[in-house]
Protein backbone atom coordinates (compact mmCIF):
# COMPACT_ATOMS: atom_id res chain seq x y z
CA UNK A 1 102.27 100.21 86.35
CA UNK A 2 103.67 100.98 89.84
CA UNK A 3 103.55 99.03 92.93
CA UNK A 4 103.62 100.21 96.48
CA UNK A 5 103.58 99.16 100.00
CA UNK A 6 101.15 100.40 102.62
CA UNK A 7 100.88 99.71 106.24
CA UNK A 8 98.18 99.92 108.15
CA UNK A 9 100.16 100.64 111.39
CA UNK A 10 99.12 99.23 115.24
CA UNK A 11 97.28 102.19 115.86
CA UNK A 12 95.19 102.33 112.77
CA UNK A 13 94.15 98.64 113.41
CA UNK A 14 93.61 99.87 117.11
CA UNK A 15 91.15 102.62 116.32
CA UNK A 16 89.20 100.30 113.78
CA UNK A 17 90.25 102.42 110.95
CA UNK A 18 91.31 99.86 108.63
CA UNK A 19 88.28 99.93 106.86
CA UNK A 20 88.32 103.74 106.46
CA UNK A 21 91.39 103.39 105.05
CA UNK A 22 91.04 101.08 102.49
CA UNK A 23 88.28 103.29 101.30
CA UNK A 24 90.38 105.90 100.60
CA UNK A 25 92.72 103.91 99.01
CA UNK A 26 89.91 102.38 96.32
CA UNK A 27 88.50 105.81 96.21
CA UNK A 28 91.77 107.09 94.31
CA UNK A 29 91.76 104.16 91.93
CA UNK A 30 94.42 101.85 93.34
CA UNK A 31 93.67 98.39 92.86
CA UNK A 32 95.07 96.81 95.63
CA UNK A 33 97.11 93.59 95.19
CA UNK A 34 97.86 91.58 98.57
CA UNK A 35 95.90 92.12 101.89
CA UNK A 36 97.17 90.46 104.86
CA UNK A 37 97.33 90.92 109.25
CA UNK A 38 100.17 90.70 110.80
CA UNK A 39 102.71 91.07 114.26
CA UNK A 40 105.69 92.44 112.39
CA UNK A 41 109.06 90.67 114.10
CA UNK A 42 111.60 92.80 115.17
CA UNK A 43 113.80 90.91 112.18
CA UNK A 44 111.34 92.48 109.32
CA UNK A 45 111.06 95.58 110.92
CA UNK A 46 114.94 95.96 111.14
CA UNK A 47 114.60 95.14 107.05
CA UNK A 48 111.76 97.22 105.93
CA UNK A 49 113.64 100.56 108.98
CA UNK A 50 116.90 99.36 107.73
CA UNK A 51 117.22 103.44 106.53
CA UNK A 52 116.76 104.89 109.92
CA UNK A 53 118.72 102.59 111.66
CA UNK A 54 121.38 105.11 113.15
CA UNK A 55 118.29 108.11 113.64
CA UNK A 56 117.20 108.60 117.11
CA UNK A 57 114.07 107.88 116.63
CA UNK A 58 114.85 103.94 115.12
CA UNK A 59 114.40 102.16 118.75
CA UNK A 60 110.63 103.67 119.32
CA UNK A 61 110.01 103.01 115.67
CA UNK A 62 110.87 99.78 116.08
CA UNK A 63 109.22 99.32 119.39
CA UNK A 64 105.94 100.77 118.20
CA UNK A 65 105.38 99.08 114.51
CA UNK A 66 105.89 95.41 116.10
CA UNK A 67 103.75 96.16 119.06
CA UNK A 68 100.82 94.92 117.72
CA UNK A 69 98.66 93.89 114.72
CA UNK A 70 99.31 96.26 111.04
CA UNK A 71 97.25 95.25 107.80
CA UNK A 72 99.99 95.14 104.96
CA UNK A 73 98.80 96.16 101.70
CA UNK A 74 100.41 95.87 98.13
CA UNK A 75 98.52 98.53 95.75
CA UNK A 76 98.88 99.10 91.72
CA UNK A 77 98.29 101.36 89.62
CA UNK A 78 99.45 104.15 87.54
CA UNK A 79 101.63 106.79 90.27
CA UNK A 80 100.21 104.67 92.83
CA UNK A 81 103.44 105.93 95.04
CA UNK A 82 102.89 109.31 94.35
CA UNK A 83 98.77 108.76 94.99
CA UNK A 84 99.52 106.96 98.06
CA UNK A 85 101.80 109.75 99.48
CA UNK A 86 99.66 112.36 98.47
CA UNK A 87 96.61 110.94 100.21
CA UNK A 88 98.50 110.32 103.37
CA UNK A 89 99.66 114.01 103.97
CA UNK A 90 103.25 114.32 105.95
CA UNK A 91 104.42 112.37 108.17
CA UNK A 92 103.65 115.00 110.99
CA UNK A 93 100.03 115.26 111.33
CA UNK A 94 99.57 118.50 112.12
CA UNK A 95 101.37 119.50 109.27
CA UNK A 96 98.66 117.09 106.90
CA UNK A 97 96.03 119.06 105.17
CA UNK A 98 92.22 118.28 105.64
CA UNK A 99 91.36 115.54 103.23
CA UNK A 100 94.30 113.50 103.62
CA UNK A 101 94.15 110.51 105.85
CA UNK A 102 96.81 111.85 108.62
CA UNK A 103 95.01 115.19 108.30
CA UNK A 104 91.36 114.26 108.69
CA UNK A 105 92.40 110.95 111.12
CA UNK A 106 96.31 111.69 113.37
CA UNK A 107 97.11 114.05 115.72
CA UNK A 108 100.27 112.78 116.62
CA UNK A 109 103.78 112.02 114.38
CA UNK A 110 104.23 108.96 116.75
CA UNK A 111 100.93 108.09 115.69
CA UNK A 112 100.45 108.60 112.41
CA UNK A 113 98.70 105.94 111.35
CA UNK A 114 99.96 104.95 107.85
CA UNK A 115 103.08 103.88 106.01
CA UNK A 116 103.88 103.97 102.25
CA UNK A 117 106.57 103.32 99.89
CA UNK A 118 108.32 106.73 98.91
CA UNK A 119 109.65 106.21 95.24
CA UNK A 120 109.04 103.51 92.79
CA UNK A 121 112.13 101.69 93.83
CA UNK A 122 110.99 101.41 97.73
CA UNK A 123 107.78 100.12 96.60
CA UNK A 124 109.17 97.24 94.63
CA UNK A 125 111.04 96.82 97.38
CA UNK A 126 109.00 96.56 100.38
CA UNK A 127 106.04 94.49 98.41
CA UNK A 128 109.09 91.96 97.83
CA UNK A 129 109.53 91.90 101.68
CA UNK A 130 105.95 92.00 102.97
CA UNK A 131 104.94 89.38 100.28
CA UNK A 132 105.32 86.84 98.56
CA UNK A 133 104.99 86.06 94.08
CA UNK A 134 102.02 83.60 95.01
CA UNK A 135 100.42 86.50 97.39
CA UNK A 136 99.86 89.32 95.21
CA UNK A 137 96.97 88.74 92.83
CA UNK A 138 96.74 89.82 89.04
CA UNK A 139 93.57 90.67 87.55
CA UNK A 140 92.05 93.58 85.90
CA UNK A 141 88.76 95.59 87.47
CA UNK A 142 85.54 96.23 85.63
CA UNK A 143 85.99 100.16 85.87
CA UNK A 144 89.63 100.33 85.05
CA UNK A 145 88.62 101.98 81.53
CA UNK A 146 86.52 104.50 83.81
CA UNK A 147 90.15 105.42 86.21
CA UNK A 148 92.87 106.00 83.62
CA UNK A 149 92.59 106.54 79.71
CA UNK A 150 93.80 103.34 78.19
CA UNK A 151 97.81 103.12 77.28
């Protein structure tokens, strides 16, 4: 069973898409984990960006995901990474197909709305960072027979 992170960046929580969102997420199956709102410090940001530290692009990265509120969420499931990436589109909107959440909802790569974990690894990773053991939740949902054929 895989784990990822998502984030819910400050312009998603800005435009009152959070809810939207979610939906999406639930709609592929993903049963999500730990929910929580928060102002990212520049310290966690530096963690969870530590990869594009010497880009040019780190600083406004940086500036812009701890500029305001982002709803972290740790998802499950089986290929949740791969679902998650799939149903975000690229990272440029305008190169996201219809139906994905930065194609149907982001214009802009600056404001793309949505982060998630890019390989199994990451997304053990960044749940470690963004949460804590007693804030991720085990427990098993009513349709999971109904999602994936039992293992």
């Amino acid at each position: 069973m895989e784990r990822s992170l998502i984030l819910l960046k400050p312009d998603a929580v800005q435009r009152q898409l959070i809810g939207t969102i979610i939906n999406r997420i639930e709609g592929r199956g993903l049963k999500l984990i730990g929910l929580k709102l928060i102002k990212m410090s520049n310290e966690l940001a530096s963690e969870h960006y530590k990869a594009h530290i010497e880009k040019p692009f780190y600083k406004g990265l940086v500036s812009f995901i701890t500029s305001g509120p982002l709803v972290c969420i740790a998802v499950e499931g089986n290929n949740a990474v791969s679902l998650i990436r799939n149903s975000m589109g690229s990272t440029n909107p305008v190169d996201s197909h219809p139906g994905t959440i930065r194609g149907d909802l982001a214009i802009d790569i600056g404001r793309n709305l949505i982060h998630g974990s890019d390989s199994v690894e990451e997304g053990s990773r960044e749940v470690n960072l963004f949460f804590t053991p007693n804030e991720l939740i085990t427990y098993s949902l009513a349709n999971e027979d109904w999602i994936t054929e039992p293992q």
